[in-house]
PDB file of N, CA and C in Angstrom:
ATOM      1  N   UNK A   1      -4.634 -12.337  -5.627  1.00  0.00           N
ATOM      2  CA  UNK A   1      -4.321 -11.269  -4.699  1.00  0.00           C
ATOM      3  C   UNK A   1      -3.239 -10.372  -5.278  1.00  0.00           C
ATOM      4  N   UNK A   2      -2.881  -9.233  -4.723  1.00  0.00           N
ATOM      5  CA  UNK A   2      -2.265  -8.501  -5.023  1.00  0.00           C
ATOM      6  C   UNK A   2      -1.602  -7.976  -3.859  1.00  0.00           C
ATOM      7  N   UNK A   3      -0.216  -7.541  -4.158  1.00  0.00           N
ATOM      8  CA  UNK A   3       0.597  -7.289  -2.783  1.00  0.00           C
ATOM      9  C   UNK A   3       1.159  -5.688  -2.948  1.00  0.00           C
ATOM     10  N   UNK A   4       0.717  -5.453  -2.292  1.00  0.00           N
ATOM     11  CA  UNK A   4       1.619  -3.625  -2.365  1.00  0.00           C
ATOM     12  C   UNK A   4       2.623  -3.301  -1.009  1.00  0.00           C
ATOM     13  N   UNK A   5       3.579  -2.958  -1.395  1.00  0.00           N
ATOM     14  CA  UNK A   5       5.205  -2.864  -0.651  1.00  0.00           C
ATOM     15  C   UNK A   5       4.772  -1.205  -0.830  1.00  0.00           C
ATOM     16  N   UNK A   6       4.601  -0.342   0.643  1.00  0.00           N
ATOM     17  CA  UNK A   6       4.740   0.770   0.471  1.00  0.00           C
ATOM     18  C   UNK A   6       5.124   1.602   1.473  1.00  0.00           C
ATOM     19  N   UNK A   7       6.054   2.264   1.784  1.00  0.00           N
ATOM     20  CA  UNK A   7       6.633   3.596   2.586  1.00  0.00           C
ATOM     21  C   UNK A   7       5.903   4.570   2.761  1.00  0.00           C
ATOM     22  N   UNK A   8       6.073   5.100   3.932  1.00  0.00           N
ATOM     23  CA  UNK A   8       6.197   6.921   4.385  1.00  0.00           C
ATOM     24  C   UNK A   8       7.306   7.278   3.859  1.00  0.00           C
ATOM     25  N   UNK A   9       6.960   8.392   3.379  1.00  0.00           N
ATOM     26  CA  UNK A   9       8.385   9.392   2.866  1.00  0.00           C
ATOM     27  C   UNK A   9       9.297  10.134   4.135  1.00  0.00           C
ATOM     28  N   UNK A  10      10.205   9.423   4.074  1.00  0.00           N
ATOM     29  CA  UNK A  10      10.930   9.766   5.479  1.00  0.00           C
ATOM     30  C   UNK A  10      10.558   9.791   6.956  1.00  0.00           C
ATOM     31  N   UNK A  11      10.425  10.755   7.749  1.00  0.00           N
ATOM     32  CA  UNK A  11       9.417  10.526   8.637  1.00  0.00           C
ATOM     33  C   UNK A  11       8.108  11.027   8.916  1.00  0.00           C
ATOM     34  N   UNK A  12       7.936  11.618   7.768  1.00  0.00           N
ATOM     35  CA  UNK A  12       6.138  12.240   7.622  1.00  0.00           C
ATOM     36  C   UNK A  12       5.660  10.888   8.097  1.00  0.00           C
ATOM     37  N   UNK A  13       4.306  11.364   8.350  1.00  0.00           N
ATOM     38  CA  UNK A  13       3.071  10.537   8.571  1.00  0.00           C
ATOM     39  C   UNK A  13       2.223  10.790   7.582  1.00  0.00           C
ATOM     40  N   UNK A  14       2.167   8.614   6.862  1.00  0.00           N
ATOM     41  CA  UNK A  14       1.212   8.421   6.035  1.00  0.00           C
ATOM     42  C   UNK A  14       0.137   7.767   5.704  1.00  0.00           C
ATOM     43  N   UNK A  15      -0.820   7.957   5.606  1.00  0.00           N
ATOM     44  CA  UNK A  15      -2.106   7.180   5.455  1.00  0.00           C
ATOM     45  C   UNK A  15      -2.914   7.173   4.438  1.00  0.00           C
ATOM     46  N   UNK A  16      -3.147   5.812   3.956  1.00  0.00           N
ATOM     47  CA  UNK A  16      -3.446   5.351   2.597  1.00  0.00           C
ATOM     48  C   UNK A  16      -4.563   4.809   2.647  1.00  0.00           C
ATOM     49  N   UNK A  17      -5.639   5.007   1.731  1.00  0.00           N
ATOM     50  CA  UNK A  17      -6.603   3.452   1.628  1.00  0.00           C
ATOM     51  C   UNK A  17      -6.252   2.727   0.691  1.00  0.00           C
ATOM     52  N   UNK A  18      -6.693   1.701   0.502  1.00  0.00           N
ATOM     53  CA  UNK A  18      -6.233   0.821  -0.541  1.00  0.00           C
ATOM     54  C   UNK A  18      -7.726   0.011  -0.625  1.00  0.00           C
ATOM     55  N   UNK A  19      -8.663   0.283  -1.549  1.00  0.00           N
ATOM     56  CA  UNK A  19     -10.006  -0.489  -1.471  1.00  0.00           C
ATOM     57  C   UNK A  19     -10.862  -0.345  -0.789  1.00  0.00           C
ATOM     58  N   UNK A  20     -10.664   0.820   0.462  1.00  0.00           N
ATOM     59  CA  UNK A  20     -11.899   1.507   1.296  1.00  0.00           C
ATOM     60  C   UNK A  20     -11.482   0.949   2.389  1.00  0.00           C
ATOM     61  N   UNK A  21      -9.847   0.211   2.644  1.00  0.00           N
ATOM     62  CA  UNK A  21      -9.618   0.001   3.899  1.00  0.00           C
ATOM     63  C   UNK A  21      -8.349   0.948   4.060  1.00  0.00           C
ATOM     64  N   UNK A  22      -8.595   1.513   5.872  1.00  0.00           N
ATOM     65  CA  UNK A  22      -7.639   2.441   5.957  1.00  0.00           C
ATOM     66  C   UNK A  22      -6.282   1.849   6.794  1.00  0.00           C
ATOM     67  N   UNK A  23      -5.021   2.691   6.207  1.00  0.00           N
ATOM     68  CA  UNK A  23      -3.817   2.121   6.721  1.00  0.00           C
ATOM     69  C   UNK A  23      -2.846   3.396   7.294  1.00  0.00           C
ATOM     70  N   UNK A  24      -2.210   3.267   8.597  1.00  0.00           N
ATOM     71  CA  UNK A  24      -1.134   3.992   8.675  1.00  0.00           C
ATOM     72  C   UNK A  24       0.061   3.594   8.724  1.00  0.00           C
ATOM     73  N   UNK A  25       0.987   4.305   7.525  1.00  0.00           N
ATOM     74  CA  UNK A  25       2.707   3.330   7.038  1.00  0.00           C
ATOM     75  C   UNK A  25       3.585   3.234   8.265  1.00  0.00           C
ATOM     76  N   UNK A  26       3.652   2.310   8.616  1.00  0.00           N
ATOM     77  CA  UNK A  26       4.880   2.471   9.443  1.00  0.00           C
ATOM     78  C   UNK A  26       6.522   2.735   9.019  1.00  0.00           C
ATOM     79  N   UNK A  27       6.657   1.788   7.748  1.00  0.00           N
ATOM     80  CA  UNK A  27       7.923   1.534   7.249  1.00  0.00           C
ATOM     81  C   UNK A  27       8.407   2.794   6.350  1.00  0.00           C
ATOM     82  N   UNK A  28       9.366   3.179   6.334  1.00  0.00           N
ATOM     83  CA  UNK A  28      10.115   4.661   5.919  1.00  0.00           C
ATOM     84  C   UNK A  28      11.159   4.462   4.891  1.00  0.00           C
ATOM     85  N   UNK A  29      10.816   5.065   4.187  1.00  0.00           N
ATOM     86  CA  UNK A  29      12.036   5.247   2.951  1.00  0.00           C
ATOM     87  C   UNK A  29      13.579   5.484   2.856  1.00  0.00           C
ATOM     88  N   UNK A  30      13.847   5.824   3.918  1.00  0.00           N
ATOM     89  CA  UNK A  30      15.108   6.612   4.042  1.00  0.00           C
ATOM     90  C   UNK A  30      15.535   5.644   5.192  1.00  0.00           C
ATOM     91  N   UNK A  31      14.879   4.720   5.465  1.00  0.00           N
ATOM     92  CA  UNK A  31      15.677   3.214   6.264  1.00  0.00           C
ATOM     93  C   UNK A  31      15.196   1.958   5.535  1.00  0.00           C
ATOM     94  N   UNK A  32      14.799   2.228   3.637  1.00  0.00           N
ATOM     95  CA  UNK A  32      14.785   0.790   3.338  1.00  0.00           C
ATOM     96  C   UNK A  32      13.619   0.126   3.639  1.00  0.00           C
ATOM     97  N   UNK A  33      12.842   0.361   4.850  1.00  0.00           N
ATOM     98  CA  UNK A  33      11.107  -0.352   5.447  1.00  0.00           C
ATOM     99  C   UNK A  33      10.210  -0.035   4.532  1.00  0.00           C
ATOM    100  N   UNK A  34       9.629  -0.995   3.975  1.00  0.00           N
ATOM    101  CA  UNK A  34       8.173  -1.016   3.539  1.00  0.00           C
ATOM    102  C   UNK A  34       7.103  -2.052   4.403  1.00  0.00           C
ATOM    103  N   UNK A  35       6.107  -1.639   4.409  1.00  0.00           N
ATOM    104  CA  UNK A  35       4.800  -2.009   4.752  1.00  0.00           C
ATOM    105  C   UNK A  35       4.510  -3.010   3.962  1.00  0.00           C
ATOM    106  N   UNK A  36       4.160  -3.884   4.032  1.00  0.00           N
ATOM    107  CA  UNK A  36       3.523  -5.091   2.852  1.00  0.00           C
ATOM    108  C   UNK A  36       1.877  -5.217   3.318  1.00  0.00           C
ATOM    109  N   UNK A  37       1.035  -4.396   2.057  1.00  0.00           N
ATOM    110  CA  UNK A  37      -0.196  -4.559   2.056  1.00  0.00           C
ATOM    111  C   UNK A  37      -0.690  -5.979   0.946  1.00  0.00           C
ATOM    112  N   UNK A  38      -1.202  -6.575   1.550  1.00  0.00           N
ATOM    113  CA  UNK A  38      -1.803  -8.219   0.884  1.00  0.00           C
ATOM    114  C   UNK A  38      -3.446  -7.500   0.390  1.00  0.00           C
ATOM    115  N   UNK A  39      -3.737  -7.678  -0.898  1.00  0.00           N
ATOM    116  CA  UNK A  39      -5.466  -6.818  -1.403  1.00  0.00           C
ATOM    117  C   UNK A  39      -5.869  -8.297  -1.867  1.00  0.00           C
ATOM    118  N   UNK A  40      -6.993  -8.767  -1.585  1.00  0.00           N
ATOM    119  CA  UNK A  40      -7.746  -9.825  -1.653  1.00  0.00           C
ATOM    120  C   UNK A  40      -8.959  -9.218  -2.950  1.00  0.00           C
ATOM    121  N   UNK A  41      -8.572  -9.383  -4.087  1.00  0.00           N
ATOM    122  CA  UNK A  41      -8.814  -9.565  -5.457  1.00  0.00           C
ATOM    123  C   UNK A  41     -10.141 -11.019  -5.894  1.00  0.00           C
ATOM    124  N   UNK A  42     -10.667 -11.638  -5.177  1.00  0.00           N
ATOM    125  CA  UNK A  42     -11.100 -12.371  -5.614  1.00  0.00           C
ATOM    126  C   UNK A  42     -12.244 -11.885  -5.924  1.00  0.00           C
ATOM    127  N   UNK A  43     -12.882 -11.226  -5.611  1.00  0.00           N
ATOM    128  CA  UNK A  43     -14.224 -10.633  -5.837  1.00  0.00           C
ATOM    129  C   UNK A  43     -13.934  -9.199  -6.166  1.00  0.00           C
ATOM    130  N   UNK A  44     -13.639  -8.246  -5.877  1.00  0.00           N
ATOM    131  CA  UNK A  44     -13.387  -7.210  -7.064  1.00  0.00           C
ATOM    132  C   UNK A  44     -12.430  -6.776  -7.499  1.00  0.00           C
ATOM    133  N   UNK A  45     -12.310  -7.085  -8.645  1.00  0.00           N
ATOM    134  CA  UNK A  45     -10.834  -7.219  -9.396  1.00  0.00           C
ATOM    135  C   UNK A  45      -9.800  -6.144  -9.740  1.00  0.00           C
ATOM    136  N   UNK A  46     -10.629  -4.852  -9.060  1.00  0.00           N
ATOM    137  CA  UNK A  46      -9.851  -3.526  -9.245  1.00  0.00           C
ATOM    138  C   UNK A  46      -9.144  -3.254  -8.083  1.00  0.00           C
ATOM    139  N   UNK A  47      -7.963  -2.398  -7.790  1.00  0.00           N
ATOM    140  CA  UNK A  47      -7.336  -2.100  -6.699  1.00  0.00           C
ATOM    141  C   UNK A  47      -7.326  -0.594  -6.613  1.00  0.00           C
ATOM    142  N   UNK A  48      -7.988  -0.098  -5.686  1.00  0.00           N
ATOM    143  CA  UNK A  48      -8.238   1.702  -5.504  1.00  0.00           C
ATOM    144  C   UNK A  48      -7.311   1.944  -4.251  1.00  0.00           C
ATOM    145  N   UNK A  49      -5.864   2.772  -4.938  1.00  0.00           N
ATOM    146  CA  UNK A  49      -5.066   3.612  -3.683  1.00  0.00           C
ATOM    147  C   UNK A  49      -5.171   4.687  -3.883  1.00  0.00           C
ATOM    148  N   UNK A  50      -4.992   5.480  -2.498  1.00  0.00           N
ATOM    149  CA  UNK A  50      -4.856   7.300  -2.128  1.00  0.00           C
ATOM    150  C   UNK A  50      -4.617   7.245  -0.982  1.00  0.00           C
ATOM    151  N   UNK A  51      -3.982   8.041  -1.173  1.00  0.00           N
ATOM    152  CA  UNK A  51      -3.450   9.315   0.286  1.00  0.00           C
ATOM    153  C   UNK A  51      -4.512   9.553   0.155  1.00  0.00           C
ATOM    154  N   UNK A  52      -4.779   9.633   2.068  1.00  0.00           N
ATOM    155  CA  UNK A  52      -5.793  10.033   3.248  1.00  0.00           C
ATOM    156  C   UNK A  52      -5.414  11.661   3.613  1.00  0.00           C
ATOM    157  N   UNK A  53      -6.302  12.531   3.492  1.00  0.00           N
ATOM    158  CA  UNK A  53      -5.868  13.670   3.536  1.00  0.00           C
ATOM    159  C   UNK A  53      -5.251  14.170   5.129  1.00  0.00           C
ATOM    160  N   UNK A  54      -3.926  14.762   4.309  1.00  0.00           N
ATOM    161  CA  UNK A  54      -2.993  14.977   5.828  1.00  0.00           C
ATOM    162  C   UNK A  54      -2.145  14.068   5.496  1.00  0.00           C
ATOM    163  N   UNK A  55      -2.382  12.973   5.111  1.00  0.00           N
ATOM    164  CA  UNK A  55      -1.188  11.546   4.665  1.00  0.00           C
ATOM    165  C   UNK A  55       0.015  12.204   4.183  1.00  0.00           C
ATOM    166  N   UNK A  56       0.518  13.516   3.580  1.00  0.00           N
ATOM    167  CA  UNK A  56       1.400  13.667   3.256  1.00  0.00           C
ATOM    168  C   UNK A  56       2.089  13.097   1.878  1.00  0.00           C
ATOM    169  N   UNK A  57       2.505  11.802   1.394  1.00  0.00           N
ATOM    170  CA  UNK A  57       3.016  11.324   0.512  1.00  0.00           C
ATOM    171  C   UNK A  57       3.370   9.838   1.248  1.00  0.00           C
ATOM    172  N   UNK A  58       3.483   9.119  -0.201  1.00  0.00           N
ATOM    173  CA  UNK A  58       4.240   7.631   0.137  1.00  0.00           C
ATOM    174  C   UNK A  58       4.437   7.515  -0.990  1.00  0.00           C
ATOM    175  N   UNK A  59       5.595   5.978  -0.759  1.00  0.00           N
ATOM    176  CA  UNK A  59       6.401   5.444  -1.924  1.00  0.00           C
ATOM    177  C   UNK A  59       5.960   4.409  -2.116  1.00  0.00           C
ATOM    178  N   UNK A  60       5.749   3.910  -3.324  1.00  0.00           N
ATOM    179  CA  UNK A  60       5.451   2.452  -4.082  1.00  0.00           C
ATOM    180  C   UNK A  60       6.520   1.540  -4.187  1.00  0.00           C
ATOM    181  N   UNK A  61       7.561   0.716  -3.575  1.00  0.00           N
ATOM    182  CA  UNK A  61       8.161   0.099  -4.284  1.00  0.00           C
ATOM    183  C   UNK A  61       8.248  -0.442  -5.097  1.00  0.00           C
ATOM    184  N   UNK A  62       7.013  -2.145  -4.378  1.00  0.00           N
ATOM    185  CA  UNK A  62       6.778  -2.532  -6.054  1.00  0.00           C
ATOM    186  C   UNK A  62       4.949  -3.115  -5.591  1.00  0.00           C
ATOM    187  N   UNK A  63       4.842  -3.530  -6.823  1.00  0.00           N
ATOM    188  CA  UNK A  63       3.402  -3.958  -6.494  1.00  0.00           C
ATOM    189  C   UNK A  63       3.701  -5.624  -7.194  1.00  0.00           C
ATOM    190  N   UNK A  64       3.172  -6.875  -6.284  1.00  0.00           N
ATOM    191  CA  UNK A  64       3.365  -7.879  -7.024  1.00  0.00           C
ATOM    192  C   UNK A  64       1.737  -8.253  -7.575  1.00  0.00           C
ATOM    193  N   UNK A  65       1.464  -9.198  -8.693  1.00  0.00           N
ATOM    194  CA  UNK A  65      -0.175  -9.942  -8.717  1.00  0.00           C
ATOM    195  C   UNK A  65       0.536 -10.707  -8.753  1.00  0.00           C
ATOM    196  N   UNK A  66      -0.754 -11.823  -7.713  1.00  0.00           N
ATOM    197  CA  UNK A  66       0.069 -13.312  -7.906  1.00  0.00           C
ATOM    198  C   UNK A  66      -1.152 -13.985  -8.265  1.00  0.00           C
ATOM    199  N   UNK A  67      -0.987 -15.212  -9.774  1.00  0.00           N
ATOM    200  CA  UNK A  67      -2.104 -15.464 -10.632  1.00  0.00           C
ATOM    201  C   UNK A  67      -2.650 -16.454  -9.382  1.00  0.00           C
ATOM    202  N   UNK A  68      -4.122 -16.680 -10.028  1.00  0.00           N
ATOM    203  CA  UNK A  68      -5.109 -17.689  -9.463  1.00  0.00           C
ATOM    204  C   UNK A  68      -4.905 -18.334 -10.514  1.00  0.00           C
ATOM    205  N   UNK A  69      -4.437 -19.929  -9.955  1.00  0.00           N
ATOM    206  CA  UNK A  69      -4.346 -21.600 -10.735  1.00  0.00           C
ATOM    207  C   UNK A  69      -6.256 -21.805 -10.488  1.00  0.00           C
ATOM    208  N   UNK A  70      -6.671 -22.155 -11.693  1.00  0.00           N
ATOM    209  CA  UNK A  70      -8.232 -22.740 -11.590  1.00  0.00           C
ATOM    210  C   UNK A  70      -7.825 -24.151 -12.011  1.00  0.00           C
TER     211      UNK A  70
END
């Protein structure tokens, strides 16, 4: 899996997909809040983000992968 930590830029309103699922940020940059998106990687191994048009902008903090033990 893969974890994405991500903000609205201040108090715009932002909306992201991340893999063809849609999200609106709650957590804001300019108070420290991020959103923690969890992407379930087991079956397709790519991760597709964008701003939803109108979304305005967002911030990445960080992105974690966390390995699969076989």
């Amino acid at each position: 899996e893969v974890v994405i930590y991500v903000a609205k830029y201040k108090s715009n309103t932002t909306k992201i997909t991340v893999n063809g699922t849609s999200y609106t940020i709650s957590g804001a940059s300019n108070s420290g809040a991020y959103d923690m998106i969890v992407v379930d990687t087991t079956v397709n191994k790519t991760v597709n983000f964008a701003t939803v048009s109108g979304g305005v902008r967002c911030m990445i903090n960080k992105i974690v992968f966390n390995g699969v033990v076989a």
